[in-house]
Protein backbone atom coordinates (compact mmCIF):
# COMPACT_ATOMS: atom_id res chain seq x y z
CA UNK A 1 89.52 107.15 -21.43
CA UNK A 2 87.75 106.59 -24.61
CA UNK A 3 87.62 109.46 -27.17
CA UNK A 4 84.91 108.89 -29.89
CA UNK A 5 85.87 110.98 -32.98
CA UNK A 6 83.69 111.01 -36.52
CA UNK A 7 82.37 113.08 -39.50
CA UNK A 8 79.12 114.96 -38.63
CA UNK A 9 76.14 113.35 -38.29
CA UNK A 10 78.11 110.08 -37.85
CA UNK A 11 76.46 109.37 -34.07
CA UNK A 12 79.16 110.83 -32.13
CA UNK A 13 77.16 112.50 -29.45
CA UNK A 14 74.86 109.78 -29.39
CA UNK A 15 76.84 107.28 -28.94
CA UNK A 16 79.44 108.54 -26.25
CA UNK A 17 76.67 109.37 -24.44
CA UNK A 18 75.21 105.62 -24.32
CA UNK A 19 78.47 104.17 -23.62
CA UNK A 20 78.84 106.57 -20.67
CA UNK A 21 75.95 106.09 -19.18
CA UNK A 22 76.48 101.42 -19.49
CA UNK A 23 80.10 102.18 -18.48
CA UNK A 24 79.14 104.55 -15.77
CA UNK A 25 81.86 106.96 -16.94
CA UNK A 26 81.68 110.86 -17.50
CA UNK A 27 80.20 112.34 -20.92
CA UNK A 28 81.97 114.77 -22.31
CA UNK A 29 81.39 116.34 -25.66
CA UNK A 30 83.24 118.87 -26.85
CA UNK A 31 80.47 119.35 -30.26
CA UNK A 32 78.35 120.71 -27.79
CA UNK A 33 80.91 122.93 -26.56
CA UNK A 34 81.13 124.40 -30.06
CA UNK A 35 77.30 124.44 -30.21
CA UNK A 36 77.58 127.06 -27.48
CA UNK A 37 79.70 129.08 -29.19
CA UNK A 38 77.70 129.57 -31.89
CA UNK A 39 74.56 130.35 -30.19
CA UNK A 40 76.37 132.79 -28.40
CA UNK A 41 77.72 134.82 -31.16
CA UNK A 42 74.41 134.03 -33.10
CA UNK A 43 75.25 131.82 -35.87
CA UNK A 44 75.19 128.42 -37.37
CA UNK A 45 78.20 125.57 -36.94
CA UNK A 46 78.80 125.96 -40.08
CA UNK A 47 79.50 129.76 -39.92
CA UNK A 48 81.61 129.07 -36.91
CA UNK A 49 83.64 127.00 -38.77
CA UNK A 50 84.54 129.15 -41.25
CA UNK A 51 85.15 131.62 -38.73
CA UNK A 52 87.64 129.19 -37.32
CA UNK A 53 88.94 128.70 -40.52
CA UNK A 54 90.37 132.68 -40.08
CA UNK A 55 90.41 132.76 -35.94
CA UNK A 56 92.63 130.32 -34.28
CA UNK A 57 91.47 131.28 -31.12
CA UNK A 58 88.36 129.90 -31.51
CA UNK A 59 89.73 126.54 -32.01
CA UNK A 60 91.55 126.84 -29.16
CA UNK A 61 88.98 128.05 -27.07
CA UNK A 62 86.95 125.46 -28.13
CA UNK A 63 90.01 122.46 -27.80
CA UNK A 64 90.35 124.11 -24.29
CA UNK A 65 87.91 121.76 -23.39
CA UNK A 66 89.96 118.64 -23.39
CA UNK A 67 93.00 120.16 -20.98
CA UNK A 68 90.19 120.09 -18.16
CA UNK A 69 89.93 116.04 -18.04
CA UNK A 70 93.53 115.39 -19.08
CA UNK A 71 93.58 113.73 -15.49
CA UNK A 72 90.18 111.51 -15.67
CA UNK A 73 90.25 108.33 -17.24
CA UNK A 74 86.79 107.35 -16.83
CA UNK A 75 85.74 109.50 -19.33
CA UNK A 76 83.99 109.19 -23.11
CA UNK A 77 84.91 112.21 -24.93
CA UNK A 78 82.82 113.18 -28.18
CA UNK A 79 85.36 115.78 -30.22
CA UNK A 80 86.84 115.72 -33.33
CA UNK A 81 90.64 115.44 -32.16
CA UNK A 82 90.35 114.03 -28.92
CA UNK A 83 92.71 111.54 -30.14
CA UNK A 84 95.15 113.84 -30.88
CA UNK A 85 95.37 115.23 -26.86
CA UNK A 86 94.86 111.80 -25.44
CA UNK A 87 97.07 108.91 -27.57
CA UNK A 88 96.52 106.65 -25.18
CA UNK A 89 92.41 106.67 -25.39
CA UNK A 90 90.54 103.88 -26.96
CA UNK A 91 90.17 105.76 -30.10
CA UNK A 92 87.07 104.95 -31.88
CA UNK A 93 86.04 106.74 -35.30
CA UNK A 94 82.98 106.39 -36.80
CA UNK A 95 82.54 107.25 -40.37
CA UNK A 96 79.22 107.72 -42.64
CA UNK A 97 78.25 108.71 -45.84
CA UNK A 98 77.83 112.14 -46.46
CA UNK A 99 73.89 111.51 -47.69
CA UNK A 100 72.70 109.53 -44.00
CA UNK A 101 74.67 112.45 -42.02
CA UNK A 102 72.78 114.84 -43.89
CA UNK A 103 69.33 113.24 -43.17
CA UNK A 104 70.23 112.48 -39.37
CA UNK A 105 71.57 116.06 -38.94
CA UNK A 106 68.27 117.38 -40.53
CA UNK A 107 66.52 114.99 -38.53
CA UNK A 108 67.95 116.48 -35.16
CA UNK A 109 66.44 120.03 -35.26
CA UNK A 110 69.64 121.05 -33.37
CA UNK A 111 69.18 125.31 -33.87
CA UNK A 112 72.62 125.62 -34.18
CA UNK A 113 72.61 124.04 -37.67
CA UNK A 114 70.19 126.19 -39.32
CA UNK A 115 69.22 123.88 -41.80
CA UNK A 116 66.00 123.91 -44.03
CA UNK A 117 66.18 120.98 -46.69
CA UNK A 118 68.30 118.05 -47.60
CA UNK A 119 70.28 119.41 -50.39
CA UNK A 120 70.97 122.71 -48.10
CA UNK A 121 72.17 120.51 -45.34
CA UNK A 122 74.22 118.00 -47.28
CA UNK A 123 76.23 120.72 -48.68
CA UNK A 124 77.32 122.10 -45.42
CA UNK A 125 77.66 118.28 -44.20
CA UNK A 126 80.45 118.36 -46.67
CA UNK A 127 81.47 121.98 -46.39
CA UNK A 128 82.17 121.48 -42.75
CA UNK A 129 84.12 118.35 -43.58
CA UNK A 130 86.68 120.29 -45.53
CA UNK A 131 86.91 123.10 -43.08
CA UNK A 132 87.68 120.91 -39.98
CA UNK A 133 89.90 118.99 -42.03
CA UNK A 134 91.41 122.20 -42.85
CA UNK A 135 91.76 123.91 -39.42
CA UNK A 136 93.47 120.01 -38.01
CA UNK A 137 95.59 120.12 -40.31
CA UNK A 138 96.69 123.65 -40.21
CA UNK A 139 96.81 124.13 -36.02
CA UNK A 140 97.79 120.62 -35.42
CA UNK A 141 99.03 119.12 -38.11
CA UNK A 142 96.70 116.05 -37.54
CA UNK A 143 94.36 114.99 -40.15
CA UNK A 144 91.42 113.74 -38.23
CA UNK A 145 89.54 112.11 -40.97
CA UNK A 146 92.57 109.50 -41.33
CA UNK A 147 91.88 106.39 -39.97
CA UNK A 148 95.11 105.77 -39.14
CA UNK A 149 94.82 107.80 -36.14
CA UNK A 150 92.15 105.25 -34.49
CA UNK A 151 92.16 102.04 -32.99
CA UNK A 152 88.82 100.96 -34.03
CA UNK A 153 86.77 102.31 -37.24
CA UNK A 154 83.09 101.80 -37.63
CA UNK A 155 80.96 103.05 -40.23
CA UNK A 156 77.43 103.52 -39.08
CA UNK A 157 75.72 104.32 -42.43
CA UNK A 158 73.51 101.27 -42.51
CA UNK A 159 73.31 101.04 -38.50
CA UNK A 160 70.00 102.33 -36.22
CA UNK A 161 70.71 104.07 -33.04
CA UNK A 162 70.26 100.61 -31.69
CA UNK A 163 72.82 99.05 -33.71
CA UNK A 164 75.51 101.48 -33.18
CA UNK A 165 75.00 101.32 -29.96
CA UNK A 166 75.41 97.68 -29.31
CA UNK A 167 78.03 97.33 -31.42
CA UNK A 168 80.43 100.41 -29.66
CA UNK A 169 79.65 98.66 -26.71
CA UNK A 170 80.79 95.29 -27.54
CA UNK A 171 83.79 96.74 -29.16
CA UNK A 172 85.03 98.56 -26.26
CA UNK A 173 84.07 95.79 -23.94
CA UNK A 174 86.90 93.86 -25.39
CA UNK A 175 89.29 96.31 -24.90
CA UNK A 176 88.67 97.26 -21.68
């Protein structure tokens, strides 16, 4: 298993979803789980969030997610603490600055974000930062922006879609 963990905008989705596909393993990403969430109950990720911040069930309905593959290893998970329910993953964390999140995640169009500007979206970039870091720490003790926690660290600030992707790829080739 391989369990790709990050700050938002950081290329997550993207790339678990390319390394799935060239390892021909299963994509899993619990982000989009969340996503769900908040369309259902009509609001942004940011809102749901801060719901979380009050509602641990939310959290847990959303870490639910992970308990269904605990028992697949050719998997690439996409989630914020995936390395917390599988230690023995690859762990891979990519970081970025808070400025290239904000233009990717404005780039995206996702409707979930509700975003209208740059400024607007960097500060819930960083707002959401603190709040999962928050909610980790507080329902699992974990704090998932330490790179401790991960066996490999990338930052893909100055990297193209391209770029990321290659490099993940080599990287996990080695270990695997």
């Amino acid at each position: 298993m391989i369990t790709i963990c990050g700050k938002p905008g950081s290329g997550k989705s993207t790339v678990a979803r390319y390394l799935a596909e060239r390892l021909h393993y299963k994509f899993v990403s619990v982000g989009n789980e969340a996503r769900k969430i908040a369309k259902k109950m009509n609001i942004s990720v940011l809102e749901l969030s801060r719901l979380a911040e009050k509602d641990e069930k939310i959290d847990k309905l959303i870490d639910s997610t992970h308990l269904k593959y605990k028992n697949i290893s050719r998997i690439v998970m996409d989630s914020r603490v995936a390395f917390y329910f599988f230690p023995k993953s690859l762990k891979i964390y990519l970081n970025v600055r808070p400025e290239v999140a904000a233009r990717r995640i404005l780039g995206a169009k996702r409707p979930t974000e509700r975003v209208k500007n740059f400024k607007e979206t960097l500060k819930q970039v960083k707002e959401r930062i603190v709040s999962e870091q928050r909610r980790y720490k507080k329902y699992y003790n974990v704090d998932i922006y330490d790179v401790k926690n991960y066996d490999v660290i990338i930052d893909t600030s100055n990297l193209g879609l391209d770029e990321m992707d290659c490099l993940v790829e080599k990287v996990v080739r080695k270990f695997i």
